[in-house]
Protein backbone atom coordinates (compact mmCIF):
# COMPACT_ATOMS: atom_id res chain seq x y z
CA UNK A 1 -1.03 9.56 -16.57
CA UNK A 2 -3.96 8.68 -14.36
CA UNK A 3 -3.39 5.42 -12.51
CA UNK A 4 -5.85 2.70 -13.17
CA UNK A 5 -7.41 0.56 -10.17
CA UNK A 6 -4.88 -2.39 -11.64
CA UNK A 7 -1.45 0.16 -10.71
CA UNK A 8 -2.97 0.92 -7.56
CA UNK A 9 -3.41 -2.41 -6.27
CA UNK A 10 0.43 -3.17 -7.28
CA UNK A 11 1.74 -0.61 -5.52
CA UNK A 12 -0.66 -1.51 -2.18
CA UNK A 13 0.51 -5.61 -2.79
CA UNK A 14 4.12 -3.75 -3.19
CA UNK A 15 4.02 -1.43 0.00
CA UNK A 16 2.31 -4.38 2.22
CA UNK A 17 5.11 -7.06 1.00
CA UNK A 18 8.00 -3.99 2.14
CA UNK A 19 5.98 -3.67 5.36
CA UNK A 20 5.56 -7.08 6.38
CA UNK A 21 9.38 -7.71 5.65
CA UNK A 22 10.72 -4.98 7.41
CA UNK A 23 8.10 -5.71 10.51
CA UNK A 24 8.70 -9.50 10.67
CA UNK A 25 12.21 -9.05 10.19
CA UNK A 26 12.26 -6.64 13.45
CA UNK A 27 10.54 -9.01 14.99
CA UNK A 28 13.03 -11.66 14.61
CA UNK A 29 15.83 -9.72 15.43
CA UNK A 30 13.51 -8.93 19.11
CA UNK A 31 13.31 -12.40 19.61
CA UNK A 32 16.91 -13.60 18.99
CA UNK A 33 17.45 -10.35 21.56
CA UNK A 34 15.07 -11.30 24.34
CA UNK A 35 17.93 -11.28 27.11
CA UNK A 36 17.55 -7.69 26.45
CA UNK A 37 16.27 -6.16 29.93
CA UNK A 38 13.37 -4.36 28.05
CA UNK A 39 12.41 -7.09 26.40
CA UNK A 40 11.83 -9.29 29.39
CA UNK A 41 15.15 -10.20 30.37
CA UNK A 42 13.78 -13.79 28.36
CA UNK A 43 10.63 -14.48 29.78
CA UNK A 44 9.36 -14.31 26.77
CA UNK A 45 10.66 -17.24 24.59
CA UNK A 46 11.26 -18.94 28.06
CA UNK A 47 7.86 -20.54 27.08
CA UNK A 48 8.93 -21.67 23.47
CA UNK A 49 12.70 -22.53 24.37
CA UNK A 50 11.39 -24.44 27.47
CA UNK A 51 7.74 -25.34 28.33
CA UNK A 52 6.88 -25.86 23.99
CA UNK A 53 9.83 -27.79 24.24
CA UNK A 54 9.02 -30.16 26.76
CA UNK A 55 5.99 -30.88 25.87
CA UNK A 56 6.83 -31.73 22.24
CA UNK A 57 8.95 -34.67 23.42
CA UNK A 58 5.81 -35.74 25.75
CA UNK A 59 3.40 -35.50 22.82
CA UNK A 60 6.16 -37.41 20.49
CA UNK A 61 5.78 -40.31 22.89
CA UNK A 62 2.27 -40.53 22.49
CA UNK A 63 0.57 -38.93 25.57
CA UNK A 64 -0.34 -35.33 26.31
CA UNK A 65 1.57 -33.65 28.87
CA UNK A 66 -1.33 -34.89 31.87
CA UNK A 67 1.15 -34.01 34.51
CA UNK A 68 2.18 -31.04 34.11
CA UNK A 69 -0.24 -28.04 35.43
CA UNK A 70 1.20 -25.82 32.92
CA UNK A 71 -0.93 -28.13 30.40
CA UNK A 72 -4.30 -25.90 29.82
CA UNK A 73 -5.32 -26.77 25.60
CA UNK A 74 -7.99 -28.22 24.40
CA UNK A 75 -6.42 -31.38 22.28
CA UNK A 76 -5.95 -29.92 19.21
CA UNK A 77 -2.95 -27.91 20.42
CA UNK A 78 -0.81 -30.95 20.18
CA UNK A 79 -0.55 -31.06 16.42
CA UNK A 80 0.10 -27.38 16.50
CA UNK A 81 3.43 -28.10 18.77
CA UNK A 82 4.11 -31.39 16.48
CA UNK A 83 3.79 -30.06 13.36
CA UNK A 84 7.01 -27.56 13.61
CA UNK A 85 9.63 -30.61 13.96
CA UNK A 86 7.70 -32.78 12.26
CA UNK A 87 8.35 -30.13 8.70
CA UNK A 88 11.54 -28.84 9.72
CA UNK A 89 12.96 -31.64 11.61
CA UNK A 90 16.73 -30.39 10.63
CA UNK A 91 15.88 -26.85 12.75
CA UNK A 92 16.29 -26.55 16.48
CA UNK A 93 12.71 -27.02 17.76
CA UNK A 94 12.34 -23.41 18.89
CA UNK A 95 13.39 -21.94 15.34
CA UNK A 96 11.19 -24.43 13.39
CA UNK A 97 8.20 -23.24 15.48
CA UNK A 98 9.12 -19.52 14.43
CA UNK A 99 9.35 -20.23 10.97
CA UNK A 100 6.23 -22.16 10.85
CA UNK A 101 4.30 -19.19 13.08
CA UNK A 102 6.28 -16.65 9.98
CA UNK A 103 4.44 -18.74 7.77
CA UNK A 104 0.98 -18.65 9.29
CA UNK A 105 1.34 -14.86 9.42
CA UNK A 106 2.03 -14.92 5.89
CA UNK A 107 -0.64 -16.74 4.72
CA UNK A 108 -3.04 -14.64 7.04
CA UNK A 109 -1.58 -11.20 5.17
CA UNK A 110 -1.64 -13.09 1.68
CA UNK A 111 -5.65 -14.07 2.29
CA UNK A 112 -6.79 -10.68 3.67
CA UNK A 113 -4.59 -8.73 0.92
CA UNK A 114 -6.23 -11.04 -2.12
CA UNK A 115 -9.68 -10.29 -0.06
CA UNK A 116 -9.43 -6.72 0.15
CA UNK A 117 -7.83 -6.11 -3.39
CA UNK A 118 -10.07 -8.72 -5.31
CA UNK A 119 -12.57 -6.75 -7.81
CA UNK A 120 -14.92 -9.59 -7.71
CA UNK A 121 -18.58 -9.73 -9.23
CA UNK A 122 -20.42 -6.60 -8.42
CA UNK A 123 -21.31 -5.93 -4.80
CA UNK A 124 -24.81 -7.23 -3.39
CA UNK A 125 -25.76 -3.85 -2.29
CA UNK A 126 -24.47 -0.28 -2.06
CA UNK A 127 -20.40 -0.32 0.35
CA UNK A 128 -20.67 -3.82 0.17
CA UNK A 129 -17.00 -3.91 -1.74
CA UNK A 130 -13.95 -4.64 -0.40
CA UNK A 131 -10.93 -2.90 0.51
CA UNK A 132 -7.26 -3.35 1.68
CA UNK A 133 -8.28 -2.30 5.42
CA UNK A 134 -7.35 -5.20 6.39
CA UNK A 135 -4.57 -6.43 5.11
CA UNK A 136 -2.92 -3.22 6.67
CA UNK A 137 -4.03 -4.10 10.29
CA UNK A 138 -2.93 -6.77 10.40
CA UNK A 139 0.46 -6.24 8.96
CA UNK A 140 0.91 -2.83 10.97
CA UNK A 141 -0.90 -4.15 14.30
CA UNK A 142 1.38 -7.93 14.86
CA UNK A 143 4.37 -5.97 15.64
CA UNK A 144 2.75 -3.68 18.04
CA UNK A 145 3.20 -7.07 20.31
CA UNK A 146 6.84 -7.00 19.79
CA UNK A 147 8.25 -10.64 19.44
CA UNK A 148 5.53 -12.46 21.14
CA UNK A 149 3.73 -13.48 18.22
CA UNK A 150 6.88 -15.94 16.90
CA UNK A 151 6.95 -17.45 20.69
CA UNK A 152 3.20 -18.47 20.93
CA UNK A 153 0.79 -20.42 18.59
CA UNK A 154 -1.79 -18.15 18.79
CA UNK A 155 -1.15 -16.81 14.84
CA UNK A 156 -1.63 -20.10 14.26
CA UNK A 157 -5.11 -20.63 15.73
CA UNK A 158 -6.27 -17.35 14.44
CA UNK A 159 -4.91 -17.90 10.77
CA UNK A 160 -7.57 -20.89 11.03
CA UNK A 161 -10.34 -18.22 12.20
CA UNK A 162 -9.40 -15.78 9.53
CA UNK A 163 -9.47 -18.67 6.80
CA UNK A 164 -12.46 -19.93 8.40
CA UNK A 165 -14.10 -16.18 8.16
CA UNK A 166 -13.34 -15.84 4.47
CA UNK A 167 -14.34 -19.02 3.66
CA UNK A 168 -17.43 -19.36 5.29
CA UNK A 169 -19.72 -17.33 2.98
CA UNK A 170 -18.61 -19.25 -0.72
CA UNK A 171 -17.71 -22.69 0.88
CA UNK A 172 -19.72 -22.95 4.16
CA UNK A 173 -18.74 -26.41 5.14
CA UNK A 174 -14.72 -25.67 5.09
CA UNK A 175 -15.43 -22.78 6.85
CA UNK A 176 -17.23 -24.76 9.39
CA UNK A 177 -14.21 -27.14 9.43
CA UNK A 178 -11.89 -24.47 9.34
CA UNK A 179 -13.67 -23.14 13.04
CA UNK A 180 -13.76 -26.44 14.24
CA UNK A 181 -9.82 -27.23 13.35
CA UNK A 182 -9.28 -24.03 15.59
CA UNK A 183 -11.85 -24.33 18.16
CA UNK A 184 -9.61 -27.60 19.46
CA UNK A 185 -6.70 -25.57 19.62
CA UNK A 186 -8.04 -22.57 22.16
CA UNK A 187 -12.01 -22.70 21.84
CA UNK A 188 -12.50 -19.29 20.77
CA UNK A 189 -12.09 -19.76 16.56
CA UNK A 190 -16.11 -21.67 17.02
CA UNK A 191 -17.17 -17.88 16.86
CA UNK A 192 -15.96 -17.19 13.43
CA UNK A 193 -19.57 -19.06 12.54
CA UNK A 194 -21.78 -16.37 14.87
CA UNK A 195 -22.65 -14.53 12.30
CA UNK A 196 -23.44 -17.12 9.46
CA UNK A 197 -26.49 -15.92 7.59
CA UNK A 198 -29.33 -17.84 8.70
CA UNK A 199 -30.27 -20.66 6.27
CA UNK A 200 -29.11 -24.11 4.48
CA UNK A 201 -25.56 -22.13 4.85
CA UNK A 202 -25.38 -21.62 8.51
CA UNK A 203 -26.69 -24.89 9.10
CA UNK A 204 -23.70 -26.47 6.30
CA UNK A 205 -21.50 -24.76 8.14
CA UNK A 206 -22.53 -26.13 11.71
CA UNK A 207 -22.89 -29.15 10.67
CA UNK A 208 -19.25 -29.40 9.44
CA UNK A 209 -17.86 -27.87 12.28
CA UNK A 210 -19.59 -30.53 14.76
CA UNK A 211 -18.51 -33.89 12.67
CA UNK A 212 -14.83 -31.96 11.73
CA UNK A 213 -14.58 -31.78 15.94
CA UNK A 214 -15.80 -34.88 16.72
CA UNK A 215 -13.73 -36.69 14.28
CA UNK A 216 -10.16 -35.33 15.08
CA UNK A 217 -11.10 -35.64 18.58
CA UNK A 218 -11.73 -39.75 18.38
CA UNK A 219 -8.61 -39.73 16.00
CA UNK A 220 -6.46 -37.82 18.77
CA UNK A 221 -7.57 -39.92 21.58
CA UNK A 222 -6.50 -43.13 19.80
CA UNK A 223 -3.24 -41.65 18.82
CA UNK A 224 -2.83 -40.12 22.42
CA UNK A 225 -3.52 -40.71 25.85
CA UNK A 226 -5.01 -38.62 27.84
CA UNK A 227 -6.70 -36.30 25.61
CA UNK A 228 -9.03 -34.86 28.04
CA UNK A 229 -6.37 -33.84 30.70
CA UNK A 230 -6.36 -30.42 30.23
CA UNK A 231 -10.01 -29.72 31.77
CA UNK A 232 -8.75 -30.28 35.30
CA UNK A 233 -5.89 -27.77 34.83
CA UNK A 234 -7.78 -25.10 32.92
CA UNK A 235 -10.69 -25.10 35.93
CA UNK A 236 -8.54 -24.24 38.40
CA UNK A 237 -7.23 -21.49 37.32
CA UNK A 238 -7.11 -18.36 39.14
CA UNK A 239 -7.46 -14.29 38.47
CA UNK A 240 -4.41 -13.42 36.03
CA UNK A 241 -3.03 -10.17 36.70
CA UNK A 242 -3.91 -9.15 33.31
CA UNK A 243 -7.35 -9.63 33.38
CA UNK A 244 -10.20 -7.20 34.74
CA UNK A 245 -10.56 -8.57 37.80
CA UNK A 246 -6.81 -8.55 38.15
CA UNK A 247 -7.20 -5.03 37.48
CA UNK A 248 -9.42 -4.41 40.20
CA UNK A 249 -8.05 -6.27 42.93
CA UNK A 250 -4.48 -4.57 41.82
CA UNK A 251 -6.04 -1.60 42.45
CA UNK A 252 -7.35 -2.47 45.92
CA UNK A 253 -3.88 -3.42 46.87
CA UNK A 254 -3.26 0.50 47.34
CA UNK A 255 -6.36 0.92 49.18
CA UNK A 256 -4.98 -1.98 51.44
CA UNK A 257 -6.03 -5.30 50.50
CA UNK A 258 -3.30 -7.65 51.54
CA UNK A 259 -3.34 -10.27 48.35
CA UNK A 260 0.01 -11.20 46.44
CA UNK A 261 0.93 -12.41 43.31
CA UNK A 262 1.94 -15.79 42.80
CA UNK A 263 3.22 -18.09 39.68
CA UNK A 264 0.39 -20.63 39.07
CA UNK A 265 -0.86 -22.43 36.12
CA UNK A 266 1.29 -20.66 34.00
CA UNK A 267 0.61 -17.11 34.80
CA UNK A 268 0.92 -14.54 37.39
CA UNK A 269 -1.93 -14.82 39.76
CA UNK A 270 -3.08 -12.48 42.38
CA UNK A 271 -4.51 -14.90 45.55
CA UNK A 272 -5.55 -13.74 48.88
CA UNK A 273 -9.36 -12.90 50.31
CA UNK A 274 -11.85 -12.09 47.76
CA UNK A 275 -10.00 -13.39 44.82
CA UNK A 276 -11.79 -16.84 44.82
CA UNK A 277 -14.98 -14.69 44.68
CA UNK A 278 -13.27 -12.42 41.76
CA UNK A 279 -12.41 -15.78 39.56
CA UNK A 280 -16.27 -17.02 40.35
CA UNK A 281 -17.61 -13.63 38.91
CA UNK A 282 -15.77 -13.57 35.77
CA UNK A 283 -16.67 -16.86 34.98
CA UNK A 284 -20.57 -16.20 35.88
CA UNK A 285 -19.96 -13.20 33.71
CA UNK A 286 -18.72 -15.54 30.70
CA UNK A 287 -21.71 -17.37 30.69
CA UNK A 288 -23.81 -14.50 30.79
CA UNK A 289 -21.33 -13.56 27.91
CA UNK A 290 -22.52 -16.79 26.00
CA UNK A 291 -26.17 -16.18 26.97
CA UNK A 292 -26.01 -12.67 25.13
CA UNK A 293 -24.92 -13.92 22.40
CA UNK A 294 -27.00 -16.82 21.71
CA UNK A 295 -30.17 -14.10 22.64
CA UNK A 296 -28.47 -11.72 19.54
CA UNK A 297 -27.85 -15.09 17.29
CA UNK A 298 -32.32 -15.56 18.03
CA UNK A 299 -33.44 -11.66 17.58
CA UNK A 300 -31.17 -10.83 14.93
CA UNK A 301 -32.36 -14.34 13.03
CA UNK A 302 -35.95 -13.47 13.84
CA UNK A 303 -35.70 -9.87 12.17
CA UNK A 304 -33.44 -11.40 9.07
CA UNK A 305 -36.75 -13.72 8.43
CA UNK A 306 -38.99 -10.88 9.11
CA UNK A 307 -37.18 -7.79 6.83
CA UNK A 308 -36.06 -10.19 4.42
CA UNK A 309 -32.16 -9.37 4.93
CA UNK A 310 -29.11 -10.09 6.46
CA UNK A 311 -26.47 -7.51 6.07
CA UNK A 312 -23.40 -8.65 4.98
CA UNK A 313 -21.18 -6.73 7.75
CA UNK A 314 -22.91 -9.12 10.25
CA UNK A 315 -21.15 -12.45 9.39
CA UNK A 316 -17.76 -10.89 10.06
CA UNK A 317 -18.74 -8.14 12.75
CA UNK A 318 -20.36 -10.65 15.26
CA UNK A 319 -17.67 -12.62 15.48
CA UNK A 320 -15.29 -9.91 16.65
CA UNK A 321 -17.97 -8.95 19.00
CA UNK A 322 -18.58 -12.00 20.17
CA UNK A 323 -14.78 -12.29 20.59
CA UNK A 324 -14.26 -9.35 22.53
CA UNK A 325 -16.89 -9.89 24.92
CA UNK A 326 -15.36 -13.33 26.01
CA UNK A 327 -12.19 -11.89 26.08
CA UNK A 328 -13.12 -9.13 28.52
CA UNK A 329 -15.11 -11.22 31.10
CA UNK A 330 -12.10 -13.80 30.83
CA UNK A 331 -9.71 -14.63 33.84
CA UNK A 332 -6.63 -14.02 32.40
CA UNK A 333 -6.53 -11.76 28.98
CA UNK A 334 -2.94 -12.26 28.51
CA UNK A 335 -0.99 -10.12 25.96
CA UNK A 336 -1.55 -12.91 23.14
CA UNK A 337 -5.50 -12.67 23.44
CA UNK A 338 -4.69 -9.37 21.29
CA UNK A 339 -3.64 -11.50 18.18
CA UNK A 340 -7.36 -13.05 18.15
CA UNK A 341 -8.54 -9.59 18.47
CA UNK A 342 -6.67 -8.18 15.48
CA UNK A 343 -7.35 -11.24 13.57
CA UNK A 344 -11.03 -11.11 13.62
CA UNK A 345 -11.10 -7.18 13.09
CA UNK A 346 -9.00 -7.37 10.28
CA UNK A 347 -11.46 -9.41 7.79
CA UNK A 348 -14.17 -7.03 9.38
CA UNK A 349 -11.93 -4.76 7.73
CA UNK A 350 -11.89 -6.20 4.29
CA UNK A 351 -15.53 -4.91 3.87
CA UNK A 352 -16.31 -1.55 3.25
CA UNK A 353 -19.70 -1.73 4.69
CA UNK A 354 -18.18 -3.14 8.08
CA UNK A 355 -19.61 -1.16 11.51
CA UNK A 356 -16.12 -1.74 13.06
CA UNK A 357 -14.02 0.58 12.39
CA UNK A 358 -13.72 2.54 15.25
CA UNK A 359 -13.73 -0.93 17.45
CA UNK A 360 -10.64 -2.06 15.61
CA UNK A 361 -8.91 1.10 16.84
CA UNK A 362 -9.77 0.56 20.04
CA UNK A 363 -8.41 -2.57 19.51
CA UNK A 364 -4.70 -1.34 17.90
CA UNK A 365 -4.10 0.84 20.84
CA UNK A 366 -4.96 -2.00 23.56
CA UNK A 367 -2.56 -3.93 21.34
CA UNK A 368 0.23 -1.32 22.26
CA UNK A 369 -0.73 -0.93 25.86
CA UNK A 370 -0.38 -4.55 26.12
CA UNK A 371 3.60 -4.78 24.69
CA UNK A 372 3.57 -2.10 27.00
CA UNK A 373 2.24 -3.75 30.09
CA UNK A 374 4.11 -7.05 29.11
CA UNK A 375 7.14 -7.55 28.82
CA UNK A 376 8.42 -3.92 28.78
CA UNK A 377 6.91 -2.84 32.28
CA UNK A 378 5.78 -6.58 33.48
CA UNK A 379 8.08 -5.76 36.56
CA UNK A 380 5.94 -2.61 37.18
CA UNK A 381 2.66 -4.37 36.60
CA UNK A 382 3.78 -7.65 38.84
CA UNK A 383 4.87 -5.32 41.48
CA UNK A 384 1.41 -3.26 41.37
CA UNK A 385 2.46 -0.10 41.13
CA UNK A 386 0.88 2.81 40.06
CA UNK A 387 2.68 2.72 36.76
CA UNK A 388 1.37 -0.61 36.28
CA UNK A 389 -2.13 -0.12 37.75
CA UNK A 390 -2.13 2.37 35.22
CA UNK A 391 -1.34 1.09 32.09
CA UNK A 392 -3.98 -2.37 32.87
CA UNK A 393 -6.51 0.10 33.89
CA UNK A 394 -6.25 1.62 30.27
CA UNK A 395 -5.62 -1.55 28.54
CA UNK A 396 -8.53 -3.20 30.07
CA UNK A 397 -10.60 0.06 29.80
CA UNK A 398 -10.22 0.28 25.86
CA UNK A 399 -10.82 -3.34 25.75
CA UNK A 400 -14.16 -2.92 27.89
CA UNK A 401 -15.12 0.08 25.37
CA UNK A 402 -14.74 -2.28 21.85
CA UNK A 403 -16.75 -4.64 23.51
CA UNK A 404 -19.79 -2.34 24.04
CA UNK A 405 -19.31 -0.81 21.16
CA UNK A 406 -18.87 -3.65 19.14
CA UNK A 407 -21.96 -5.03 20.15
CA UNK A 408 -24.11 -2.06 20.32
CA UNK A 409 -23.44 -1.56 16.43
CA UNK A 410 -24.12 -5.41 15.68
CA UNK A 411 -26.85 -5.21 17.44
CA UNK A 412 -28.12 -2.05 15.63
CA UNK A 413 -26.78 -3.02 11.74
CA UNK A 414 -28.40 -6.71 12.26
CA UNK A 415 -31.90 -5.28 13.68
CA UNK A 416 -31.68 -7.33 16.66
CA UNK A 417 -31.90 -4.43 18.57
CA UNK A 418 -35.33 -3.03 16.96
CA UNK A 419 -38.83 -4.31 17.79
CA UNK A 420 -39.23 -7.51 15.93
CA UNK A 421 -42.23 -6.35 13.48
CA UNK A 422 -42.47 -5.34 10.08
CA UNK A 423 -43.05 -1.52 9.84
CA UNK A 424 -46.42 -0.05 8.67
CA UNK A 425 -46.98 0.68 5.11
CA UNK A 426 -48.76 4.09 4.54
CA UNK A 427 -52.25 3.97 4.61
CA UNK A 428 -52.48 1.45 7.15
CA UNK A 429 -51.99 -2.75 7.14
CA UNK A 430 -47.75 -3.58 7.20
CA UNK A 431 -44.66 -3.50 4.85
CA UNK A 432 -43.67 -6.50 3.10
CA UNK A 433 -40.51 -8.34 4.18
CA UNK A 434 -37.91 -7.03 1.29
CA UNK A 435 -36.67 -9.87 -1.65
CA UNK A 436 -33.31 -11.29 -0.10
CA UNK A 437 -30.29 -9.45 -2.12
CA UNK A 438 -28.49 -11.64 -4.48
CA UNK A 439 -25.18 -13.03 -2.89
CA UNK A 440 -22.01 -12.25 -4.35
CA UNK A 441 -19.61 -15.26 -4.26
CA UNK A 442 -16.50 -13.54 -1.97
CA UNK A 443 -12.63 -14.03 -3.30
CA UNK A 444 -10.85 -17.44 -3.00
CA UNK A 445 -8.41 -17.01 -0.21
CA UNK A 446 -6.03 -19.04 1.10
CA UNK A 447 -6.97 -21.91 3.42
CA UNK A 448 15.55 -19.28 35.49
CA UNK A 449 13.83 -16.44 33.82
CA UNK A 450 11.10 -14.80 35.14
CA UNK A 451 8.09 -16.95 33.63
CA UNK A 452 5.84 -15.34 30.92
CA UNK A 453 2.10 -15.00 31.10
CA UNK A 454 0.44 -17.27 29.52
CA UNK A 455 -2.74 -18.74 27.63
């Protein structure tokens, strides 16, 4: 008997629920194993066992952790660290935060599976369906990380960007909130709104994003002191090993530059002449980062008004390539930047019509190089050998090649990279700007150790 579409999605719900059981579950078992040599001889829950720890029992007295130069988050991190003891106050801390990060990564594979597999109204034009992409990315791709996921709060910040993603075409100002509860957390999640379609949408969703912010921020700064203390921290920062530049000036260390690598701010830095300069690049190269993408956000607007259409690909698509080029000009790119990554590419994924499919491989397999590079060879990487030169150089490499990629295909599908005209009609004088496509409403989704790497 021929299967009908409703048998088929079953058995895809069926096979995703076995896979993110049996992945998860691994991934427990790693992190109640993290002694384990390979896995980092503990470095990596030293941050959750320790450092999350401690600052809990600041941020339960009222005060964010202002002392403490290991402090780098924007304010909204501190409900993120509260909210684990505060729901499962009978659980040792570090436990309650891993169940709470299990159920973030649930609700993240429960929203993109009800995206992909939801049959919907009719699409507004031709691959504009959805499919269960994406839902299998991000299932399969978490565990390439190993445990690392359950130790940081980064699933939690990017279930808010994924909700936020989803939501943003149907209900534009929860999506906008959605971005803004995330964007106080670790910045980044503000993207998710790049590719809004231009209109009384984009500017809902903007405009809900900006009061959501500015709310929680005056509530947080009369429920804490010293909101604002993580600026200080956060500019100093150095060149992470992990990053590009770390990359380079690891690389230089076998053509004899004499820098070493030193514990600061919560990462392993590399310090020594030039590296000043190196940190002052990549942050001139983030703003240059932000200026390319505001220029996209006005060409890709001005040909939307002048064809008539915004493809739906876009709103997804330039957030991920947004994403990716702020991760690759960043100064540190730890190992949990790759969460964001796989995050954002897997609702790409959820569309047929998406242009990043060949990004978000590039994407999976820096995901693997980077369990790789940290904590399985960290030793090889801190040391700078040519093992570990080797496997940043790749890492970093793939991550350089989504980035152009990503954004030479935005570009491209969202005409910003086209002369800004309408084309000729035959027989002289120009085309009219094409009737914009219905929309189709999108499915409902769901709203002593040696010290890890960090941010």
């Amino acid at each position: 008997m021929t299967s009908t579409p409703r048998v088929r999605a079953a058995a895809a719900v069926a096979a995703l629920t076995a896979g993110w059981l049996l992945t998860r579950a691994a991934m427990v078992w790693l992190l109640a194993h993290d002694h384990l040599p390979w896995l980092g001889s503990g470095s990596v829950s030293h941050e959750l066992d320790r450092l999350y720890t401690r600052w809990r029992e600041t941020l339960d007295r009222g005060a964010y952790p202002a002392g403490d130069p290991l402090w780098q988050y924007p304010p909204g991190a501190g409900p993120a660290l509260l909210l684990p003891g505060l729901l499962l106050p009978r659980l040792p801390y570090p436990w309650a935060f891993t169940a709470v990060t299990l159920a973030a990564d649930a609700a993240v594979t429960a929203a993109l599976v009800r995206t992909g597999l939801s049959r919907g109204t009719a699409p507004a034009a031709p691959g504009d369906g959805r499919g269960p992409l994406g839902a299998l990315l991000w299932t399969a791709g978490l565990p390439l990380l190993l445990h690392l996921p359950l130790a940081r709060f980064d699933v939690q910040v990017t279930a808010l960007a994924v909700f936020a993603l989803l939501a943003v075409d149907r209900l534009p100002r929860l999506g906008g909130a959605l971005a803004a509860l995330g964007a106080l957390a670790k910045a980044w999640p503000v993207l998710t709104l790049i590719g809004a379609e231009p209109g009384r949408d984009a500017r809902r969703a903007w405009t809900s994003a900006a009061l959501t912010a500015v709310t929680l921020l005056a509530l947080l700064a009369s429920l804490f002191t010293d909101t604002l203390s993580f600026v200080r921290q956060q500019g100093e920062r150095g060149v992470q090993i992990e990053s590009l530049g770390g990359t380079l000036l690891s690389l230089a260390t076998h053509a004899g530059w004499p820098g070493q690598v030193r514990y600061r701010y919560g990462s392993m830095e590399l310090v020594g002449p030039g590296a000043g300069a190196v940190a002052a690049a990549s942050l001139a190269l983030t703003l240059a980062a932000l200026v390319l993408i505001a220029v996209w956000r006005l060409r890709a607007v001005r040909a939307a008004l002048l064809h008539g259409h915004w493809p739906r690909a876009v709103r997804h698509d330039a957030a991920l390539a947004a994403v990716l080029l702020l991760t690759v000009t960043s100064r540190v790119i730890s190992p949990q930047y790759m969460i964001w990554l796989l995050g954002v590419a897997a609702v790409c994924l959820t569309l047929r019509s998406t242009t990043q499919r060949p990004v978000a491989l590039l994407v999976t397999a820096a995901t693997a190089l980077s369990a790789l590079a940290y904590p399985v060879l960290y030793e090889e990487v801190t040391a700078r050998t040519w093992t570990g030169c080797l496997v940043m150089a790749v890492r970093n490499g793939l991550l350089v090649a989504a980035a152009v990629l990503s954004c030479a295909r935005v570009a491209r599908v969202s005409g910003a990279g086209r002369a800004s005209r309408p084309s000729p009609a035959p027989g002289g004088g120009t085309t009219a700007p094409a009737s914009r496509p219905a929309r189709r409403p999108s499915a409902p989704t769901a709203a002593g150790t040696r010290p890890a790497a960090r941010d």
